[in-house]
Protein backbone atom coordinates (compact mmCIF):
# COMPACT_ATOMS: atom_id res chain seq x y z
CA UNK A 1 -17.52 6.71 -64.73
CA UNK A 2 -13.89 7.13 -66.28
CA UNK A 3 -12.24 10.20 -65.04
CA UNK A 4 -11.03 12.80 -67.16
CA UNK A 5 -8.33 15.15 -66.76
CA UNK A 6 -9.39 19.19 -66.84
CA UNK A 7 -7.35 19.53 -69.87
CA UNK A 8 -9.47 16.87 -71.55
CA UNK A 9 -12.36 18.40 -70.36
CA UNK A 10 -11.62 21.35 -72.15
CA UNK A 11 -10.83 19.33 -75.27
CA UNK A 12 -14.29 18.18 -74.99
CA UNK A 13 -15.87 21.07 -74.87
CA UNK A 14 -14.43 22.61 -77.71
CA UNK A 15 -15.26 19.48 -79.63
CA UNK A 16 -18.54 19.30 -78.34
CA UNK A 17 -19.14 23.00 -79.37
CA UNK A 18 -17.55 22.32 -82.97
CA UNK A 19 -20.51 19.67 -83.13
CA UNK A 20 -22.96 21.31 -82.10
CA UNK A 21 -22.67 23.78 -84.66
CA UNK A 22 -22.49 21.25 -87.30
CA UNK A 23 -25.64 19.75 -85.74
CA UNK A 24 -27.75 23.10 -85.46
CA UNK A 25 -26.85 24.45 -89.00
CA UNK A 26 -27.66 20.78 -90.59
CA UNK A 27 -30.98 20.91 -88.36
CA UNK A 28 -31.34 24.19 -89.58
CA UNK A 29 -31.44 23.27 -93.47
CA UNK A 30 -34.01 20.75 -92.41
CA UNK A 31 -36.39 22.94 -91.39
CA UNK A 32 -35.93 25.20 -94.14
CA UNK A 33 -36.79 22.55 -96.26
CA UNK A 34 -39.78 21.01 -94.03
CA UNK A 35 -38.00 17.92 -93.93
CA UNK A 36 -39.46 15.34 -91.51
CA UNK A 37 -35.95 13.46 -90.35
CA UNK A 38 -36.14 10.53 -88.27
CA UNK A 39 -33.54 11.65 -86.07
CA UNK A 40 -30.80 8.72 -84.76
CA UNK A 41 -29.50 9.73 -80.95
CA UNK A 42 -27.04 6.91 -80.55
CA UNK A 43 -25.41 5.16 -83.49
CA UNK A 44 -22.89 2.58 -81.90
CA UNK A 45 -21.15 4.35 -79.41
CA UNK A 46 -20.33 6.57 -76.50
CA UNK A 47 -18.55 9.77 -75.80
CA UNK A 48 -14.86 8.27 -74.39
CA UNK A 49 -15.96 10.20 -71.05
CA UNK A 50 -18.60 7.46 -70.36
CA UNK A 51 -16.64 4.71 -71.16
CA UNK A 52 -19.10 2.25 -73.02
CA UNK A 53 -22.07 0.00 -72.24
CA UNK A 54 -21.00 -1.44 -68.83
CA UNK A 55 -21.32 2.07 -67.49
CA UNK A 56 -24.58 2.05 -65.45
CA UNK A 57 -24.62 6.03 -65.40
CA UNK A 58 -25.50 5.42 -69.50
CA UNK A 59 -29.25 5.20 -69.37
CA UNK A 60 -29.55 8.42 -67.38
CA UNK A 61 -26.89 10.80 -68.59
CA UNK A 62 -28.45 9.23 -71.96
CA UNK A 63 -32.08 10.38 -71.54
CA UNK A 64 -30.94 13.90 -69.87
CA UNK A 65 -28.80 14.74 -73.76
CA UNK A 66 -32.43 13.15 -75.23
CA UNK A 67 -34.44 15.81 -73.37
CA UNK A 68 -32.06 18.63 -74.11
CA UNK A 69 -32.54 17.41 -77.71
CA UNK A 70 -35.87 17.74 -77.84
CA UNK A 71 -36.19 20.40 -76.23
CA UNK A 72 -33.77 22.50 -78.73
CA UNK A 73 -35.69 21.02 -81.48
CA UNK A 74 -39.28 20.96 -80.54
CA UNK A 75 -40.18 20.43 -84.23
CA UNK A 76 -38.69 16.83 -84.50
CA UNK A 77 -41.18 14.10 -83.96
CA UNK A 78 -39.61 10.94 -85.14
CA UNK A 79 -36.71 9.62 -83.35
CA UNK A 80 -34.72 6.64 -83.24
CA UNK A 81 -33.08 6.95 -79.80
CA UNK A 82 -30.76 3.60 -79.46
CA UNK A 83 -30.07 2.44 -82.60
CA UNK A 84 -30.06 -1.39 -83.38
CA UNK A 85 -29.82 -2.38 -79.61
CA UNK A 86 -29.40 -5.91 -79.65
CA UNK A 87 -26.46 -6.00 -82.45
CA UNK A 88 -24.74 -2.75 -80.11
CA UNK A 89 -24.88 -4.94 -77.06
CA UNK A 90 -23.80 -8.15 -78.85
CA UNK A 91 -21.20 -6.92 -81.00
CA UNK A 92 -19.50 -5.06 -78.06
CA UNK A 93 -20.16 -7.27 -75.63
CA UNK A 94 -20.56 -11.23 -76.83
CA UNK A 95 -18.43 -11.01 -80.25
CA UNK A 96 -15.50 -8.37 -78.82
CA UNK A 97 -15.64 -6.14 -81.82
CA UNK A 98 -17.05 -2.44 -80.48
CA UNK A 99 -16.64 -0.42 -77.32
CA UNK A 100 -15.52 -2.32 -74.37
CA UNK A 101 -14.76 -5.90 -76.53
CA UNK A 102 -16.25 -8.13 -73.96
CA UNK A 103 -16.64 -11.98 -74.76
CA UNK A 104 -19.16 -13.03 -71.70
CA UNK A 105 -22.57 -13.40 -71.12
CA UNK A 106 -22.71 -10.77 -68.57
CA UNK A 107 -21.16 -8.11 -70.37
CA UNK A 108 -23.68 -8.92 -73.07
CA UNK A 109 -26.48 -9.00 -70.60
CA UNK A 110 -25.27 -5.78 -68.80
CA UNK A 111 -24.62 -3.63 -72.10
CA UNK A 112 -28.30 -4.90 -73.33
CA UNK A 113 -29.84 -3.75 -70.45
CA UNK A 114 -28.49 -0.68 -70.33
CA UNK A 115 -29.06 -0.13 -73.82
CA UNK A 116 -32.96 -1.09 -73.58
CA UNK A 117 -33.29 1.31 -69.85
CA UNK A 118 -31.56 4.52 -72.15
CA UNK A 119 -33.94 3.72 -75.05
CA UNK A 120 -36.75 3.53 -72.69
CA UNK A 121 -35.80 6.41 -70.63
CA UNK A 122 -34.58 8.74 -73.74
CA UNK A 123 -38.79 7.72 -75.15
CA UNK A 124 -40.17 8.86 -71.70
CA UNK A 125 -37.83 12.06 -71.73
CA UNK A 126 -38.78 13.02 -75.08
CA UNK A 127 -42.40 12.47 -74.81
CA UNK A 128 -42.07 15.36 -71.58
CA UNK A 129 -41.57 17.94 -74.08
CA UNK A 130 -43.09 16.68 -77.67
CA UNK A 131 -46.24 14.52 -76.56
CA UNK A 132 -47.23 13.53 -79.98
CA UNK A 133 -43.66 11.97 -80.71
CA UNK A 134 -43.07 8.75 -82.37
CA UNK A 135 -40.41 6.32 -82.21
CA UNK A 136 -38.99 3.86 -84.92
CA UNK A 137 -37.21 1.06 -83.51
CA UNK A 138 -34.32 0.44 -86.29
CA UNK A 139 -33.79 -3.13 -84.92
CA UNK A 140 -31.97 -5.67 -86.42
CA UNK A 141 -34.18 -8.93 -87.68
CA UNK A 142 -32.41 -12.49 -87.19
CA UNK A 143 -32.85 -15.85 -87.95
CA UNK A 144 -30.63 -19.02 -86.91
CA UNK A 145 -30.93 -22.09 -89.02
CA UNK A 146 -29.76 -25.72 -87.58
CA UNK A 147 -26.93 -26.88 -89.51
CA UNK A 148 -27.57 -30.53 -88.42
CA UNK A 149 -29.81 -32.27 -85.93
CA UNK A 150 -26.86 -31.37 -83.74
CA UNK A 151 -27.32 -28.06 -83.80
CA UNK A 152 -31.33 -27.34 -83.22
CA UNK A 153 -30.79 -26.88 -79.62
CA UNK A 154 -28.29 -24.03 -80.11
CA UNK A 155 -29.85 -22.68 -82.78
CA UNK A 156 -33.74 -22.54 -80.60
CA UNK A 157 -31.72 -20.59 -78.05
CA UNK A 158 -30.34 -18.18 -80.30
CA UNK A 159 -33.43 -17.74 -82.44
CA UNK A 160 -34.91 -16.82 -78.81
CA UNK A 161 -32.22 -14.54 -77.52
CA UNK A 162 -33.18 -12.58 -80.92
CA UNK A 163 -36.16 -11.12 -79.24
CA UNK A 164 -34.46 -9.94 -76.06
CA UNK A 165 -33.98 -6.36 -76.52
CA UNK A 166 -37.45 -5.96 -78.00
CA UNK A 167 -38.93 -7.87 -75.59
CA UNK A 168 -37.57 -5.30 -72.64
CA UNK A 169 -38.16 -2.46 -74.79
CA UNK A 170 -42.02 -3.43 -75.71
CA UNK A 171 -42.09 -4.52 -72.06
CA UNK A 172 -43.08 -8.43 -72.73
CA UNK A 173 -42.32 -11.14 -70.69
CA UNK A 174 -39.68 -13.30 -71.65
CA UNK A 175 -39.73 -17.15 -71.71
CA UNK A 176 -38.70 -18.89 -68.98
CA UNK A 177 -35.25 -19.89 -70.26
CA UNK A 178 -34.43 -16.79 -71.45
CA UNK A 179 -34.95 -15.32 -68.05
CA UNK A 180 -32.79 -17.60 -66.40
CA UNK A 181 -30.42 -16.54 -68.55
CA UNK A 182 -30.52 -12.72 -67.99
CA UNK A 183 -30.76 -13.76 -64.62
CA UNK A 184 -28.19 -15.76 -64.19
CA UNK A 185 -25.90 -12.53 -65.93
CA UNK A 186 -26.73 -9.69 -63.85
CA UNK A 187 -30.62 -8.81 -64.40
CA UNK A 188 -32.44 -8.27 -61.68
CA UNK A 189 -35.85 -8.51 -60.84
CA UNK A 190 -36.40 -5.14 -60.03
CA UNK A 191 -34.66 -4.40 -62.94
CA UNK A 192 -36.67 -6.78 -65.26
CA UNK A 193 -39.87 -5.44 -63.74
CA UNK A 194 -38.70 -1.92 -64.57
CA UNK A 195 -39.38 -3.17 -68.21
CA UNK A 196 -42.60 -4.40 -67.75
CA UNK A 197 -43.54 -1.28 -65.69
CA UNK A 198 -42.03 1.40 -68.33
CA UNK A 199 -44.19 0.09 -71.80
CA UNK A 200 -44.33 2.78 -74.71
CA UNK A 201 -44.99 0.84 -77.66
CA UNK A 202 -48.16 2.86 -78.16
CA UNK A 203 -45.88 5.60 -79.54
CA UNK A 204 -43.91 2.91 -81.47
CA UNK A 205 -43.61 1.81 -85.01
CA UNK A 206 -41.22 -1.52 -85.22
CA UNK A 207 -38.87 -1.37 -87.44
CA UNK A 208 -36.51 -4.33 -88.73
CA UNK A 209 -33.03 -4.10 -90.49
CA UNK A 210 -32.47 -7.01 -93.24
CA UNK A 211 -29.24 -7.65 -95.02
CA UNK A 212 -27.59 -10.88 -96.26
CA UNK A 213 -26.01 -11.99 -93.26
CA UNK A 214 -28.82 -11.11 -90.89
CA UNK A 215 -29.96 -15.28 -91.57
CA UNK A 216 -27.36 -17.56 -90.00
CA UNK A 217 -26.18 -21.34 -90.32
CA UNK A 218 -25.48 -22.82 -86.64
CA UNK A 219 -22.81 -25.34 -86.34
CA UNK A 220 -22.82 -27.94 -83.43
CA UNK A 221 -20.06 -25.84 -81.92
CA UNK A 222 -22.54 -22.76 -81.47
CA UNK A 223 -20.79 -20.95 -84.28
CA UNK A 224 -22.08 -19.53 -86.84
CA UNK A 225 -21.94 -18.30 -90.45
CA UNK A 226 -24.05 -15.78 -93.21
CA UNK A 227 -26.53 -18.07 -94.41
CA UNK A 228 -27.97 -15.73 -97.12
CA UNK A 229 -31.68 -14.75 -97.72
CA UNK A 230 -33.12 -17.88 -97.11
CA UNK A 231 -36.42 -16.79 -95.41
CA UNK A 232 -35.75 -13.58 -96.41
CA UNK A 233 -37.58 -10.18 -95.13
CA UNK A 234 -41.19 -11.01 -95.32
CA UNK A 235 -41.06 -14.18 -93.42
CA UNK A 236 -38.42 -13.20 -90.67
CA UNK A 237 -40.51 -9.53 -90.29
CA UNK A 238 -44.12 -11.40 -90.04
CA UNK A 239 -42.19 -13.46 -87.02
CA UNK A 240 -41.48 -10.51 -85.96
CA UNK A 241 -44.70 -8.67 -86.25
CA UNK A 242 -47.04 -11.60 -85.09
CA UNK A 243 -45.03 -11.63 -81.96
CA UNK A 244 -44.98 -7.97 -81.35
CA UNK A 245 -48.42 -6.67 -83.20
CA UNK A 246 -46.97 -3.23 -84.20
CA UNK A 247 -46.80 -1.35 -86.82
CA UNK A 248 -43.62 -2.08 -88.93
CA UNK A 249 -41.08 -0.47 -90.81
CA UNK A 250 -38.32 -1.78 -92.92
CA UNK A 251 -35.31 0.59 -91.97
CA UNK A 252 -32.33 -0.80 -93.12
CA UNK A 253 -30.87 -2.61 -96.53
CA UNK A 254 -27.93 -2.85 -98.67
CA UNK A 255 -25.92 -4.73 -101.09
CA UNK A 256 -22.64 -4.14 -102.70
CA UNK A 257 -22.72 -2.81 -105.96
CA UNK A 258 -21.07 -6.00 -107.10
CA UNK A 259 -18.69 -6.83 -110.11
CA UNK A 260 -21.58 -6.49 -112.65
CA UNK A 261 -22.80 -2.88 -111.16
CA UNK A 262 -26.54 -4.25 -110.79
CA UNK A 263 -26.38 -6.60 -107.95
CA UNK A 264 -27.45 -3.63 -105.07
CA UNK A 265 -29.84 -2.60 -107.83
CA UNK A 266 -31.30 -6.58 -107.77
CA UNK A 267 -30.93 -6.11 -104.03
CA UNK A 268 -33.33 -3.19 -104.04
CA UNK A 269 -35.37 -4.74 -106.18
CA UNK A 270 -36.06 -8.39 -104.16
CA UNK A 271 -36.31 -6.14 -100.76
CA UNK A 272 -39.06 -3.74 -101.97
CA UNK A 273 -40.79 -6.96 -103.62
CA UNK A 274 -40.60 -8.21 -99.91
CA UNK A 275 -41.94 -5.42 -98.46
CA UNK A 276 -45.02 -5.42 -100.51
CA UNK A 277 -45.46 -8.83 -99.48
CA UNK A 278 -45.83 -8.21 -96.10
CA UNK A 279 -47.67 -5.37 -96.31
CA UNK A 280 -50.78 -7.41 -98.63
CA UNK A 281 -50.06 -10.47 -96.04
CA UNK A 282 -51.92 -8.02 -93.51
CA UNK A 283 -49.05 -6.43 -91.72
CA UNK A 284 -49.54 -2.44 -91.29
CA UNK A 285 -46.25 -1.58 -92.90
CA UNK A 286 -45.34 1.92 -93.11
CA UNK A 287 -41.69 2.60 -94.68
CA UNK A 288 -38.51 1.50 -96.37
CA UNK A 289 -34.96 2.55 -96.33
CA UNK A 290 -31.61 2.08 -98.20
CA UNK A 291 -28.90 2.30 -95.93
CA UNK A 292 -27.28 4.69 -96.66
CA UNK A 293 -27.56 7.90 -98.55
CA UNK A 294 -23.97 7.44 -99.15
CA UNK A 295 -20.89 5.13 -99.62
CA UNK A 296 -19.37 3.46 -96.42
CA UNK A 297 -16.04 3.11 -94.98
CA UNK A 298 -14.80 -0.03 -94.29
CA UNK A 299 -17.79 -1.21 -93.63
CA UNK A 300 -16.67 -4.87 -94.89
CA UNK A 301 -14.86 -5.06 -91.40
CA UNK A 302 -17.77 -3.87 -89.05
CA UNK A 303 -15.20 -1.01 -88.59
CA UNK A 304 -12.68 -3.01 -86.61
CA UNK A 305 -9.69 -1.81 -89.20
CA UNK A 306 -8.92 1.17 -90.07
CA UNK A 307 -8.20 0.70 -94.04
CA UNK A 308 -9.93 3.61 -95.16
CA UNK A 309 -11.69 0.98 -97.98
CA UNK A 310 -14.81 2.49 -99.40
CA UNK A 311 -17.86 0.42 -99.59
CA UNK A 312 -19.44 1.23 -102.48
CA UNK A 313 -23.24 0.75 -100.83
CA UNK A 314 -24.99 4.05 -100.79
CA UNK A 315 -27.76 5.20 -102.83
CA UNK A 316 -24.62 8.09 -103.70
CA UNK A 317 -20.78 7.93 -104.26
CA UNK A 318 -18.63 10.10 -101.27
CA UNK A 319 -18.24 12.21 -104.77
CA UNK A 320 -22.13 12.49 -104.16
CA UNK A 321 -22.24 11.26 -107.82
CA UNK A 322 -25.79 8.96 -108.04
CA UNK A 323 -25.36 5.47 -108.39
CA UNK A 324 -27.30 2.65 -110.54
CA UNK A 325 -29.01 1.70 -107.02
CA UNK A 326 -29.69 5.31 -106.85
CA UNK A 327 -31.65 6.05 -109.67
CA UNK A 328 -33.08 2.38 -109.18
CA UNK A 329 -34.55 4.04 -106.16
CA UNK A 330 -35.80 7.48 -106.67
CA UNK A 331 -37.91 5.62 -109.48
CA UNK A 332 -39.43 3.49 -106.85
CA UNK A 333 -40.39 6.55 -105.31
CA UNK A 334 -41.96 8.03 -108.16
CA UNK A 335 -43.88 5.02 -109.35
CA UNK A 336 -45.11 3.51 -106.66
CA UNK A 337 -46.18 7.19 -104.56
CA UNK A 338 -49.46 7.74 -105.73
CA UNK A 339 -50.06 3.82 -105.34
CA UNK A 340 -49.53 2.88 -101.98
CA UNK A 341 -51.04 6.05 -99.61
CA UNK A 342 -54.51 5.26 -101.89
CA UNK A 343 -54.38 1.30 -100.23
CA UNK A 344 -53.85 2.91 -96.67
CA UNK A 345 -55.03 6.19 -96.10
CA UNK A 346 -55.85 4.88 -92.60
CA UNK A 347 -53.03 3.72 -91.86
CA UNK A 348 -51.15 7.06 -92.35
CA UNK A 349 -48.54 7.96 -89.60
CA UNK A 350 -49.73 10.87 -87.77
CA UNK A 351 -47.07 13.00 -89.15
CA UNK A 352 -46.37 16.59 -88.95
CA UNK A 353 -43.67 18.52 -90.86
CA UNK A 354 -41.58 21.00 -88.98
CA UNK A 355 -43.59 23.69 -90.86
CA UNK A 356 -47.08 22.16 -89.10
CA UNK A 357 -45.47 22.07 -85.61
CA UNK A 358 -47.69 24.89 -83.88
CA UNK A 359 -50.51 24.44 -86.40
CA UNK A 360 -53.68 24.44 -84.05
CA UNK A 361 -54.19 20.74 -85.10
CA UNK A 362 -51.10 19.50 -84.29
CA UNK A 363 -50.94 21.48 -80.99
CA UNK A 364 -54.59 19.84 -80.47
CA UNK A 365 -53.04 16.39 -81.09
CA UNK A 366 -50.22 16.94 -78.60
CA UNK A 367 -52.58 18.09 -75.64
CA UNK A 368 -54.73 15.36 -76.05
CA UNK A 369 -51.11 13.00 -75.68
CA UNK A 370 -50.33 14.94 -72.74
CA UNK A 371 -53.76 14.18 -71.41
CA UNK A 372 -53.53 10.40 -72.47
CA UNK A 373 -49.89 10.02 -70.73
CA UNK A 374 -51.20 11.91 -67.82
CA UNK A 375 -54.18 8.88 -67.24
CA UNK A 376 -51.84 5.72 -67.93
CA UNK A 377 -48.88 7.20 -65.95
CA UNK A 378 -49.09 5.06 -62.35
CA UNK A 379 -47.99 6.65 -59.09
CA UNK A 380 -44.72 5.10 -59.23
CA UNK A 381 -43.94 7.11 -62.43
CA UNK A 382 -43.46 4.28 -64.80
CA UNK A 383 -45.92 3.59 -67.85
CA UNK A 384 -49.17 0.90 -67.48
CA UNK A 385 -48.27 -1.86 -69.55
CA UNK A 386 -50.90 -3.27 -71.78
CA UNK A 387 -52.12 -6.67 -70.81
CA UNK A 388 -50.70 -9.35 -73.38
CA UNK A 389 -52.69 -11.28 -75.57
């Protein structure tokens, strides 16, 4: 770990306290409201103290600040510990954009699988104090299209590296070439059987991320460009679903509110039409999100320059005025609420809103996970993985 002077230390505190007020007065107004939030634990980054993803002390130190979480806010239940772990580890590590700005294999192969161990380990910490949580995987769904005939072998291994930090996390076996490869960069075995050993997807609801450049074109080369929605979200998310068999989610969109002022609105529009599509195709699907609530900040350069350029992508202005997409949205809500809970009722996420947290149901619901965990935990303290197939 990178050292830090006592003076810095001191900084950190301070700013750490400042934070943690902000954090327990906005938790605070949550509750008041009986808001259910899906809280999001780590968003991109690290505290400079740690260093980034090459840091192997991550996944711990990571799942102690998870269990201190939960354990300040025992009435949070839905948690997205790492957030989109296989763009984190790529963009930092294979395209040397974020945190450390690697370019190799095996930083990409290290940050991943330190990324995956502190999701898994920040699940297993949390589920020591609230039993009955549940975690959304906010996951980022890919596709790679061949350019040319050139290009379909490149474009197969991409399309399988895709999977990799879902695979670890869901604790499934990777194909054979794929393990060379995290082989070959660093993974171990005891390492790789750590992730077959440590399985929670019972407590997890799968959710995939779609925007316009989530579909790519693959050149000969290897590189690659934004193809556009050419699958688009049903098709990628029932690849995604029919190899994972969970419950899904779709947790991210946008679109740029465009020269005409309707294009996020159209956006909105073809992703909710998607969703529905999945969800009568079979798939259990369970939610949908705009990101975000707000505008973004130079968000058109994944935040590698600082030009303080406003995005104009949130449901809201920074002005918190409501935009088109905005209003586009809330009707959604209101039109299609009353629909979609009578086509599912048992499918219904066993939710329970701060205000039901020590209702005698609830609590009866958490004993019976403690009871559950108790029976699949092996002696080795790692989580029975369910047979495949």
């Amino acid at each position: 770990m990178k050292a830090v002077p006592l003076g810095g230390i001191r900084s950190e505190q301070r700013a750490r306290s400042s934070r943690n007020s902000w954090a327990a007065s906005s938790e605070s107004a949550l509750y008041r409201r009986d808001v259910a939030p899906i809280v999001d634990l780590c968003h991109f980054g690290v505290p400079d103290w740690i260093g980034n993803f090459q840091n192997p002390d991550f996944p711990a130190l990571f799942a102690d600040y998870a269990e201190a979480f939960a354990r300040r806010f025992p009435w949070v239940q839905l948690y997205t510990p790492v957030n989109e772990m296989f763009v984190c580890a790529t963009f930092s590590a294979a395209y040397g954009w974020w945190n450390e700005q690697m370019t190799s294999d095996r930083g990409f192969v290290t940050a991943l699988k330190h990324i995956v161990r502190a999701n898994v380990l920040a699940m297993t910490a949390i589920l020591r104090v609230r039993a009955d949580a549940i975690f959304i995987q906010s996951e980022s769904s890919e596709y790679f299209h061949a350019d040319g005939p050139d290009a379909i072998k490149r474009a197969e291994i991409l399309n399988a590296r895709r999977f990799l930090s879902l695979d670890l996390n869901y604790g499934r076996r990777v194909e054979s070439e794929m393990y060379e490869f995290l082989a070959d960069n660093g993974l171990t075995r005891e390492e790789y059987h750590f992730f077959l050993r440590n399985n929670l997807r019972d407590h997890c609801i799968m959710g995939n991320d779609y925007y316009w450049t989530n579909e790519h074109r693959v050149a000969a080369d290897g590189t690659t460009r934004a193809a556009g929605d050419v699958f688009g979200y049903d098709e990628i998310t029932r690849q995604y679903h029919n190899r994972y068999k969970l419950p899904v989610m779709h947790t991210e969109t946008n679109r740029n509110e465009g020269e005409r002022g309707d294009e996020a609105e159209d956006w909105l529009w073809r992703q909710w039409s998607s969703v529905l599509r999945v969800r009568n195709s079979g798939v259990p699907t369970v939610g949908f999100t705009w990101y975000s609530l707000t505008d973004q900040v130079d968000w058109d350069t994944a935040l590698r320059e600082e030009n303080n350029r406003v995005n104009p992508l949130g449901l809201y202005d920074l002005d918190r005025n409501i935009r088109r997409v905005g209003r586009a949205y809330r009707s959604l809500i209101e039109r299609w609420s009353d629909v979609l809970p009578a086509e599912s009722v048992c499918l219904t996420v066993p939710l329970a809103f701060p205000s039901e947290t020590d209702d005698p149901y609830v609590r009866r619901r958490r004993e019976r996970m403690e009871s559950y965990h108790a029976r699949r935990r092996p002696a080795d303290g790692g989580w029975a993985n369910r047979p495949e197939g």
